[in-house]
N, C-alpha and C. Protein backbone atom coordinates (compact mmCIF):
# COMPACT_ATOMS: atom_id res chain seq x y z
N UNK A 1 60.99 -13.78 -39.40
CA UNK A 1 59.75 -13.68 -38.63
C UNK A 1 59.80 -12.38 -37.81
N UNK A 2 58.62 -11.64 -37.77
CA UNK A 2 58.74 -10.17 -37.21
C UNK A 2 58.58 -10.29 -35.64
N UNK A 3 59.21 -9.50 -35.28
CA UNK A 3 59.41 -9.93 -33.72
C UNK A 3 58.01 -8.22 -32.95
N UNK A 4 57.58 -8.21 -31.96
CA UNK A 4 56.66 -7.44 -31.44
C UNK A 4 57.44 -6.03 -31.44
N UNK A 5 58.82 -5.91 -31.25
CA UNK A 5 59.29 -4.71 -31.37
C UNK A 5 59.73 -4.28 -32.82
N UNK A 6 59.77 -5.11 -33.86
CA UNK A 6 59.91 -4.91 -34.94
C UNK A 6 58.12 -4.46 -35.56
N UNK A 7 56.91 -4.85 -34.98
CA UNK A 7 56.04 -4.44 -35.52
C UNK A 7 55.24 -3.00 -35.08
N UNK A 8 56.13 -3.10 -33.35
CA UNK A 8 55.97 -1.68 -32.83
C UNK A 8 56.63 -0.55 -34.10
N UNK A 9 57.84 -0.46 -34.16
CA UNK A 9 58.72 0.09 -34.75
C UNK A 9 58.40 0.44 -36.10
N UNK A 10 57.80 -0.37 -36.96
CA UNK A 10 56.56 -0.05 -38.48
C UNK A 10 55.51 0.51 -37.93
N UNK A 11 54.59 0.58 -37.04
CA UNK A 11 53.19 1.62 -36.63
C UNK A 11 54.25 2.29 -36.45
N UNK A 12 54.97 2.62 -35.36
CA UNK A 12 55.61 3.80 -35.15
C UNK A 12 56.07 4.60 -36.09
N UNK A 13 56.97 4.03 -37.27
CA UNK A 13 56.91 5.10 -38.42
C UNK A 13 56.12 5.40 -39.21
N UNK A 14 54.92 4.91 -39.16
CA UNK A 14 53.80 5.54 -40.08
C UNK A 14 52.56 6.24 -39.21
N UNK A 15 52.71 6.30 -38.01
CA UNK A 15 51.61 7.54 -37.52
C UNK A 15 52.35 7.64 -35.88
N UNK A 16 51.97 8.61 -36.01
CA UNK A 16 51.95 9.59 -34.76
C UNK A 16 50.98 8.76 -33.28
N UNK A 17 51.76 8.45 -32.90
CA UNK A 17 51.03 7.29 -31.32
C UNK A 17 51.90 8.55 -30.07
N UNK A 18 51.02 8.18 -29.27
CA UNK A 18 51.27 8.70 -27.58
C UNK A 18 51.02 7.63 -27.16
N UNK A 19 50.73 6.56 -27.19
CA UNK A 19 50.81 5.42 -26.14
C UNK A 19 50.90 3.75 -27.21
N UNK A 20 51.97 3.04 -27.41
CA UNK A 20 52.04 1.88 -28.10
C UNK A 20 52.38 1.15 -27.73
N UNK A 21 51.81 -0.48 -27.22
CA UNK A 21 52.29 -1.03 -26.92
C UNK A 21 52.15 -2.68 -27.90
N UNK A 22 53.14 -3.65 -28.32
CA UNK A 22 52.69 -4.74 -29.05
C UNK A 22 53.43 -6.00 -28.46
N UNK A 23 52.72 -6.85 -28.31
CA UNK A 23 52.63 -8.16 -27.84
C UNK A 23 52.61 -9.12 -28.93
N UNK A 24 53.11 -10.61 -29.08
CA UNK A 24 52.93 -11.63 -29.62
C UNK A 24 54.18 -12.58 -29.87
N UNK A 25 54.01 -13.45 -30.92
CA UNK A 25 54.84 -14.60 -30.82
C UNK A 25 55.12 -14.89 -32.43
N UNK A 26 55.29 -13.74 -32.93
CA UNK A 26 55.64 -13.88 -34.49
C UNK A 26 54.99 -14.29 -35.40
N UNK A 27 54.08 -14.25 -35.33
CA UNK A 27 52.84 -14.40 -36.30
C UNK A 27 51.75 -13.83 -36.00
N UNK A 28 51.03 -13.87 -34.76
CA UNK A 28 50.14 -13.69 -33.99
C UNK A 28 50.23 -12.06 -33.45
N UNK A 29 49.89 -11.07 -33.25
CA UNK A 29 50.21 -9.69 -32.56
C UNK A 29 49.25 -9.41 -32.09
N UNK A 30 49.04 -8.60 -30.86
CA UNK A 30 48.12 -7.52 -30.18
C UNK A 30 48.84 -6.45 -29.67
N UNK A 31 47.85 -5.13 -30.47
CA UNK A 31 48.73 -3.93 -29.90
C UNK A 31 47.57 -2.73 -29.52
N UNK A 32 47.85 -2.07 -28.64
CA UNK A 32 47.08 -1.12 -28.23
C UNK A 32 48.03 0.26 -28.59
N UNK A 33 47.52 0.70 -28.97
CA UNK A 33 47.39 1.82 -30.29
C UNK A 33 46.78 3.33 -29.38
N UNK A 34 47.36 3.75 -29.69
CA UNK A 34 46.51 5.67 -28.69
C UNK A 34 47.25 6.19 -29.81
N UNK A 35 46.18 7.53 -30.43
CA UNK A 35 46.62 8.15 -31.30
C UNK A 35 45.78 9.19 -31.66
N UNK A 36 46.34 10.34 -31.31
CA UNK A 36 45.61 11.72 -31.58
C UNK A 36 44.64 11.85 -33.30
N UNK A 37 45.23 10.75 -33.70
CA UNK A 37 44.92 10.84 -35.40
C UNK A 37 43.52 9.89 -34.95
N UNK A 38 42.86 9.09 -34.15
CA UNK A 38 41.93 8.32 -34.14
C UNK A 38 40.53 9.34 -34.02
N UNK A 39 40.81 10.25 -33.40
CA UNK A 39 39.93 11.50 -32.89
C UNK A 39 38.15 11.40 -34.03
N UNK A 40 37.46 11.50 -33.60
CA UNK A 40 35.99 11.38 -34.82
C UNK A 40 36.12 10.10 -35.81
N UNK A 41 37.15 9.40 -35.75
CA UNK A 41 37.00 7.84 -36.35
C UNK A 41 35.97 6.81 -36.11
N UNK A 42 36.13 6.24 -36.53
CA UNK A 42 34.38 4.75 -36.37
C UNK A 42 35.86 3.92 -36.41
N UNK A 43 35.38 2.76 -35.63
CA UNK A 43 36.49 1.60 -35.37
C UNK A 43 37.32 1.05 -36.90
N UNK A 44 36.65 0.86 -37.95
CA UNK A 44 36.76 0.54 -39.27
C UNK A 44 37.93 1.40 -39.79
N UNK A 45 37.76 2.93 -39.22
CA UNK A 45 38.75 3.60 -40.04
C UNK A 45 39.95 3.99 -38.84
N UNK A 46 40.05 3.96 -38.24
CA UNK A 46 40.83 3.78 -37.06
C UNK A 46 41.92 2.53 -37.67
N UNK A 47 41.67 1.25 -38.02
CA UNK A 47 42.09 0.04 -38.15
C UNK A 47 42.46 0.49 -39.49
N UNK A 48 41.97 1.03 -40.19
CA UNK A 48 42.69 1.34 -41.69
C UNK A 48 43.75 2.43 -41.94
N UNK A 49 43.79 3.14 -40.86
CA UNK A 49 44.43 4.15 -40.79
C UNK A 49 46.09 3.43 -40.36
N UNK A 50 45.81 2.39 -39.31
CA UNK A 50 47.29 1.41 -38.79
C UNK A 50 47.24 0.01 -40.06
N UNK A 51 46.62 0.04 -40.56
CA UNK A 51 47.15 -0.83 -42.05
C UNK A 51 48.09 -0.32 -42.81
N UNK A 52 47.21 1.21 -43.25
CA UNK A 52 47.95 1.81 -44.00
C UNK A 52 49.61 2.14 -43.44
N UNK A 53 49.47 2.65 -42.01
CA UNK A 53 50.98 2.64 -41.91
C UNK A 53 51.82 1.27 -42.07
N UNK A 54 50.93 0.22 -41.42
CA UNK A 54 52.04 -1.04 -42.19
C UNK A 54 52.06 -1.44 -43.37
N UNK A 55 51.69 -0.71 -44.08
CA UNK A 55 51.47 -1.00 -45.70
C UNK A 55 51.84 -2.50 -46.11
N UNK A 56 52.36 -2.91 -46.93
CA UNK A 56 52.79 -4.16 -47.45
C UNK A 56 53.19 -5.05 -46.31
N UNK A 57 53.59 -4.85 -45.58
CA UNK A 57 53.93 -6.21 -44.23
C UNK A 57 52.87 -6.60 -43.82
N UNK A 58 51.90 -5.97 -43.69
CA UNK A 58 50.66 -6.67 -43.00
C UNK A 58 49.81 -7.99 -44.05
N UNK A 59 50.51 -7.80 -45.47
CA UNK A 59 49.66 -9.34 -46.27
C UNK A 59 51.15 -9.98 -46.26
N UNK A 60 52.73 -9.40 -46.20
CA UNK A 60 53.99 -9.85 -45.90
C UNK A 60 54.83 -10.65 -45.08
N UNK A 61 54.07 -9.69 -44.32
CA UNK A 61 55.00 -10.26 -42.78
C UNK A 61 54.45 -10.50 -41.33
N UNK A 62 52.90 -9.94 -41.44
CA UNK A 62 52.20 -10.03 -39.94
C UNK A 62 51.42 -11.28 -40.72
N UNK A 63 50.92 -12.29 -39.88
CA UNK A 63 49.71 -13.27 -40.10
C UNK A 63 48.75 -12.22 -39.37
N UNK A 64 48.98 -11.80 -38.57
CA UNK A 64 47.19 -11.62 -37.79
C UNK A 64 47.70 -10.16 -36.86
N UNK A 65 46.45 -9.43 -36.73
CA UNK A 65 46.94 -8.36 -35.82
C UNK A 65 45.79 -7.76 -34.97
N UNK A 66 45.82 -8.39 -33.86
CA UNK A 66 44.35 -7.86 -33.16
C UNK A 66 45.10 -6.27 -32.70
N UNK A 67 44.24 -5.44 -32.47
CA UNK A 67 44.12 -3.82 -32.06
C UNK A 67 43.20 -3.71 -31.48
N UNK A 68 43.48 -2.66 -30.42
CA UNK A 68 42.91 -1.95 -29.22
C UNK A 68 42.91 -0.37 -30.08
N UNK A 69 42.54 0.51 -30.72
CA UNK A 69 42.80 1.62 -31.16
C UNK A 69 42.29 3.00 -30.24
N UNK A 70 42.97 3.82 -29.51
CA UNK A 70 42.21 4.77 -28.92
C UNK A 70 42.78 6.06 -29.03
N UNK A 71 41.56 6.88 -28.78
CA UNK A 71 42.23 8.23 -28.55
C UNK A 71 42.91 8.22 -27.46
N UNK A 72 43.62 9.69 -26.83
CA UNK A 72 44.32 9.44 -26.12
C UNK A 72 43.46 9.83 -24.25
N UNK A 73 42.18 10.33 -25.18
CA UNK A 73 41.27 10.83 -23.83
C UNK A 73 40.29 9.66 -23.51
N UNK A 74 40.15 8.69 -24.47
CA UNK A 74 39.56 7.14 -24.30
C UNK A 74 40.47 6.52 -23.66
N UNK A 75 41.94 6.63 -23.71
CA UNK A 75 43.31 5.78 -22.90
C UNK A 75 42.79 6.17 -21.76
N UNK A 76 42.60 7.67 -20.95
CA UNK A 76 42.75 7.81 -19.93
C UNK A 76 42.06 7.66 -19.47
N UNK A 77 40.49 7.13 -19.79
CA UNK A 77 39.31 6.41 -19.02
C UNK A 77 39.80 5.19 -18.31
């Protein structure tokens, strides 16, 4: 069962974050996400962009993954 720092640790190797943080109880996750790569995104591709870095674990090993996705000048609002 994937633990919140084990699902930090997969976003983290597949994109470039300035601010990550992930929460949950091994099935369940919420993570707030800041990422220079979100920049001119629509929410849809923002969220596809952190799929793609969890590639296969997310139908594998996450049940569910709510996201907060932001730039990093939306964080600092």
């Amino acid at each position: 069962m994937p633990t919140p720092e084990l699902v930090k640790s997969y976003i983290a190797a597949g994109m470039n974050c300035t601010h990550l943080e992930v929460s949950g109880d091994g099935a369940h996750f919420e993570a707030v996400i800041v990422s220079d790569a979100f920049a001119g995104k629509r929410l849809i591709q923002r969220h596809q962009l952190v799929y793609a870095a969890l590639g296969d674990r997310m139908r594998e090993e996450i049940h569910a993954l709510s996201m907060k996705t932001l730039t990093p000048e939306e964080f600092q609002k």
